[in-house]
Protein backbone atom coordinates (compact mmCIF):
# COMPACT_ATOMS: atom_id res chain seq x y z
CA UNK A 1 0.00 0.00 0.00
CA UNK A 2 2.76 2.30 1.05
CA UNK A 3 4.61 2.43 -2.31
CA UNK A 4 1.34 2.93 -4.32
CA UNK A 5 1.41 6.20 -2.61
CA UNK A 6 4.73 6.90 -2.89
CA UNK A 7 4.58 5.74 -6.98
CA UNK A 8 1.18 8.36 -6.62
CA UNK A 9 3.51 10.71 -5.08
CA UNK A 10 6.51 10.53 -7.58
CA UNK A 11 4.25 11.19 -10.31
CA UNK A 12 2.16 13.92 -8.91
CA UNK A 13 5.71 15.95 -7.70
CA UNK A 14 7.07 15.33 -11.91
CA UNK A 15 3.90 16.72 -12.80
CA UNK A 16 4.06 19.53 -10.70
CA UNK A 17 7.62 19.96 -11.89
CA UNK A 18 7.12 19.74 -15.72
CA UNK A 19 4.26 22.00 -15.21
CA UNK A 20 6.73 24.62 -13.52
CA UNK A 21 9.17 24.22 -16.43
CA UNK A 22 6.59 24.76 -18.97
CA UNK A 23 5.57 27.90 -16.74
CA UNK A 24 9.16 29.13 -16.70
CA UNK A 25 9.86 28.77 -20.50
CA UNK A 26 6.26 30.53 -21.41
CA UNK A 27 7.44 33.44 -19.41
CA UNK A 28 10.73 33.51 -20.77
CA UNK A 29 9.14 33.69 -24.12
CA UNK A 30 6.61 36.51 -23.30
CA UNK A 31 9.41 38.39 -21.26
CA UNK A 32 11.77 38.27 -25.04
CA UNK A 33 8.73 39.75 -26.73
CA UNK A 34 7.64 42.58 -24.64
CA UNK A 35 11.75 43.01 -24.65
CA UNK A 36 11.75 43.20 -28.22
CA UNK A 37 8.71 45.09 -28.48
CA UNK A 38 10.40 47.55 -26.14
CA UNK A 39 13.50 47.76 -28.05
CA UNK A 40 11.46 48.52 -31.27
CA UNK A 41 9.92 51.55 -29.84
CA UNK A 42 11.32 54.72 -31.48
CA UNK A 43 10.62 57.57 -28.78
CA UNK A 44 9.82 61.11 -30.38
CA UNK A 45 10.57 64.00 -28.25
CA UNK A 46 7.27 65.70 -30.10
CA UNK A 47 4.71 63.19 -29.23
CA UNK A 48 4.65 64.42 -25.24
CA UNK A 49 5.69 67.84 -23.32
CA UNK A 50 7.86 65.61 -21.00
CA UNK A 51 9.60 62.68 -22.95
CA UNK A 52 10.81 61.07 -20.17
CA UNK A 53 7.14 60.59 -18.76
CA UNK A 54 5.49 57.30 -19.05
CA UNK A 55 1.91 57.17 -18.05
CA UNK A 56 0.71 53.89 -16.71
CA UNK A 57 -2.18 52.22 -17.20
CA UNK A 58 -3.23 49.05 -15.70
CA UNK A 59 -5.47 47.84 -18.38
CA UNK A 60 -3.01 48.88 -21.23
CA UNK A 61 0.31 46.98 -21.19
CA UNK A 62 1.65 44.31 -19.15
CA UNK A 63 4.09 45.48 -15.91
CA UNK A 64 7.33 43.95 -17.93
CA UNK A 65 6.74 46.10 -20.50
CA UNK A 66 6.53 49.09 -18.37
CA UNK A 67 9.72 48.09 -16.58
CA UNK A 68 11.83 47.89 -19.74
CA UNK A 69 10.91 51.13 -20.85
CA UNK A 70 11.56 52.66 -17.89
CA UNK A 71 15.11 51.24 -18.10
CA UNK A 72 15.56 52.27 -21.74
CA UNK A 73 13.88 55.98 -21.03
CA UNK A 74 16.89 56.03 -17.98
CA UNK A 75 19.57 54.95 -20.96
CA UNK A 76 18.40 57.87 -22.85
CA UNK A 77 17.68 60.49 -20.69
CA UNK A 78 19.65 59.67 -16.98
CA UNK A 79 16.16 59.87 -15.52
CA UNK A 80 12.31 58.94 -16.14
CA UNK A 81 9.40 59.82 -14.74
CA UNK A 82 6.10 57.07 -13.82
CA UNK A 83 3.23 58.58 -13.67
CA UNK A 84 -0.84 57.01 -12.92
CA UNK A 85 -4.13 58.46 -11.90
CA UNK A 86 -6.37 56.30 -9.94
CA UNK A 87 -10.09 56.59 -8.68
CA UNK A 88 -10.35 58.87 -5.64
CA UNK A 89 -11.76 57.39 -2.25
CA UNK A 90 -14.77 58.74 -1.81
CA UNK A 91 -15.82 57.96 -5.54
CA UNK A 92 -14.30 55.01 -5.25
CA UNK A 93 -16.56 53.64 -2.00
CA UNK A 94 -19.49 55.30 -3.57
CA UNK A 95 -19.38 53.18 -6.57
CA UNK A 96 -18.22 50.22 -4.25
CA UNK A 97 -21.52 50.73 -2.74
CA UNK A 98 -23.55 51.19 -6.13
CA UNK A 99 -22.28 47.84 -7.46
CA UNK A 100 -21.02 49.61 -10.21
CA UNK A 101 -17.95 48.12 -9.86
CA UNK A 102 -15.90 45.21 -8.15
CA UNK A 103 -12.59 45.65 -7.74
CA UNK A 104 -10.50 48.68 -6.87
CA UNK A 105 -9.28 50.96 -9.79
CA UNK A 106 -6.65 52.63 -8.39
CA UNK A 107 -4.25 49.39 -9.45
CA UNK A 108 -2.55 51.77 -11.78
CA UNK A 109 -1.21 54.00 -8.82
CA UNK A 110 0.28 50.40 -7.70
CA UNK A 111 1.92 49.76 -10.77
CA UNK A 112 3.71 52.79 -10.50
CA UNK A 113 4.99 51.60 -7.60
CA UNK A 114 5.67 48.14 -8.22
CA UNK A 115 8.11 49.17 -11.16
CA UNK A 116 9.90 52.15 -9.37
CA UNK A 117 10.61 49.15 -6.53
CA UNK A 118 11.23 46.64 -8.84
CA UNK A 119 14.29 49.17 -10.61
CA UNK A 120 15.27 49.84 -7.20
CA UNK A 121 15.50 46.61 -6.05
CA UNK A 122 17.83 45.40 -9.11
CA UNK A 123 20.08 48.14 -8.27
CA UNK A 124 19.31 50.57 -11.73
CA UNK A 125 17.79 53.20 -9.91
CA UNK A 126 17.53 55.39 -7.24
CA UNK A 127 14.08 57.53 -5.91
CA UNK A 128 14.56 61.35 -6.88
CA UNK A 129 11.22 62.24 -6.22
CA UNK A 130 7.51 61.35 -5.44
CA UNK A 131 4.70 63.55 -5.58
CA UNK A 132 1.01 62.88 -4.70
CA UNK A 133 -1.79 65.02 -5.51
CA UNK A 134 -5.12 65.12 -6.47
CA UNK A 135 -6.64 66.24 -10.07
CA UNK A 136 -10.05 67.08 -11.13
CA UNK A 137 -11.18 65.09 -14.71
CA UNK A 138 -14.74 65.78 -16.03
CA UNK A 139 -17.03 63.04 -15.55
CA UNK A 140 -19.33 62.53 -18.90
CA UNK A 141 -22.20 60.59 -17.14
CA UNK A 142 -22.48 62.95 -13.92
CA UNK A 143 -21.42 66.42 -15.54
CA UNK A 144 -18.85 67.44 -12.75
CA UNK A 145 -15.59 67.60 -12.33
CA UNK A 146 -14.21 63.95 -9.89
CA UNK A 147 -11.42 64.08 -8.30
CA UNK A 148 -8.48 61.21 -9.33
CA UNK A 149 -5.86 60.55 -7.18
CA UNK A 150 -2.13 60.59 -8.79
CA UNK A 151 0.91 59.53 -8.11
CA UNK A 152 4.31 60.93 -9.97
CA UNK A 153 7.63 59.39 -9.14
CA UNK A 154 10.75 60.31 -10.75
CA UNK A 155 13.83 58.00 -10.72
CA UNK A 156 17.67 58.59 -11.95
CA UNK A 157 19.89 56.16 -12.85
CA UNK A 158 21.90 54.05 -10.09
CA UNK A 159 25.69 54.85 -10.46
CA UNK A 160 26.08 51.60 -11.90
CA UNK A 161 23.46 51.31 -13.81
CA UNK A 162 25.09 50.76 -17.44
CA UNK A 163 27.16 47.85 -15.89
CA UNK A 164 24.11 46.28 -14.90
CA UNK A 165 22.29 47.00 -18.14
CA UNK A 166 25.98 46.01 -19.95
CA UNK A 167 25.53 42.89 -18.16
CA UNK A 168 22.57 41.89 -18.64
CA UNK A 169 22.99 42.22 -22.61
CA UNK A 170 25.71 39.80 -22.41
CA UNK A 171 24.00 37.39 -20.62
CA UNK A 172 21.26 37.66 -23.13
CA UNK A 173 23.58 37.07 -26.23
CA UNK A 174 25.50 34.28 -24.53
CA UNK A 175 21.98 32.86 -23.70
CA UNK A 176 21.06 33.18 -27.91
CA UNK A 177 24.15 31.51 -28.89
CA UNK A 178 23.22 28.97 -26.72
CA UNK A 179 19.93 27.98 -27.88
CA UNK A 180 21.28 28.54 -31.67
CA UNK A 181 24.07 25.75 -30.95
């Protein structure tokens, strides 16, 4: 009886494990194409007042790709600055309470700061600034003005950021010649 279970076991933990591996190599895969897709960006000063700004949106892009082009707006211009409006509180409990929606809008704000910790934490930037405010957009169905909550933060380059960034484009081309062999 016991090694049924443990033959049970075996199989279930390879399972589990070629399901992880499968996992791991679809992610690889999607993190090479929003890398690419980054790469293949051409940035036009004219298109924005601020072309360092990138405005986040959590329904728009995946976080990856907001995280490369944060690290490719640093390459270019030392510094870059994240930017996201979210619902305000009181419009967002209101609308909690209408059951107009179910789940919290202001996720964009939390991008913002998942990618400004995630550059930090890898060592390719450093917090210059962070400013929090509130803006007033016109609402179309109610007529009036609501007020958004936003969230700005500006981050330079770490002081050893292009090693890192040198680095990590070596390990990618070693990493191609690899698979190509």
């Amino acid at each position: 009886m016991k090694n049924k279970f443990r033959k049970r076991n075996r199989r279930e933990s390879s399972q589990k494990g070629f399901r992880v591996r499968v996992f791991e190599a679809v992610l690889s895969i999607a993190m090479e194409e929003i890398t690419d897709g980054v790469n293949n960006i051409t940035i036009n000063a004219s298109d924005s007042h601020k072309k360092n700004r990138i405005q986040v949106s959590n329904t728009k892009k995946p976080l990856f790709f907001y995280v490369n082009l944060a690290k490719r707006y640093m390459q270019q211009y030392n510094e870059v600055e994240l930017s996201a409006l979210g619902m305000g509180m009181i419009c967002l409990v209101l609308k909690l309470m209408q059951g107009l929606i179910s789940h919290c809008t202001a996720a964009a704000i939390a991008t913002v700061v998942t990618i400004a910790e995630i550059l930090k934490n890898n060592g390719l930037a450093v917090e210059k600034k962070i400013m929090t405010s509130t803006v007033d957009i016109k609402d179309d169905s109610r007529g009036r003005p609501v007020q958004k909550a936003k969230i700005e933060i500006v981050l330079g380059k770490a002081e050893n950021f292009d090693d890192l960034m040198a680095a990590a484009a070596e390990e990618r081309e070693i990493a191609g010649a690899e698979e190509q062999s």
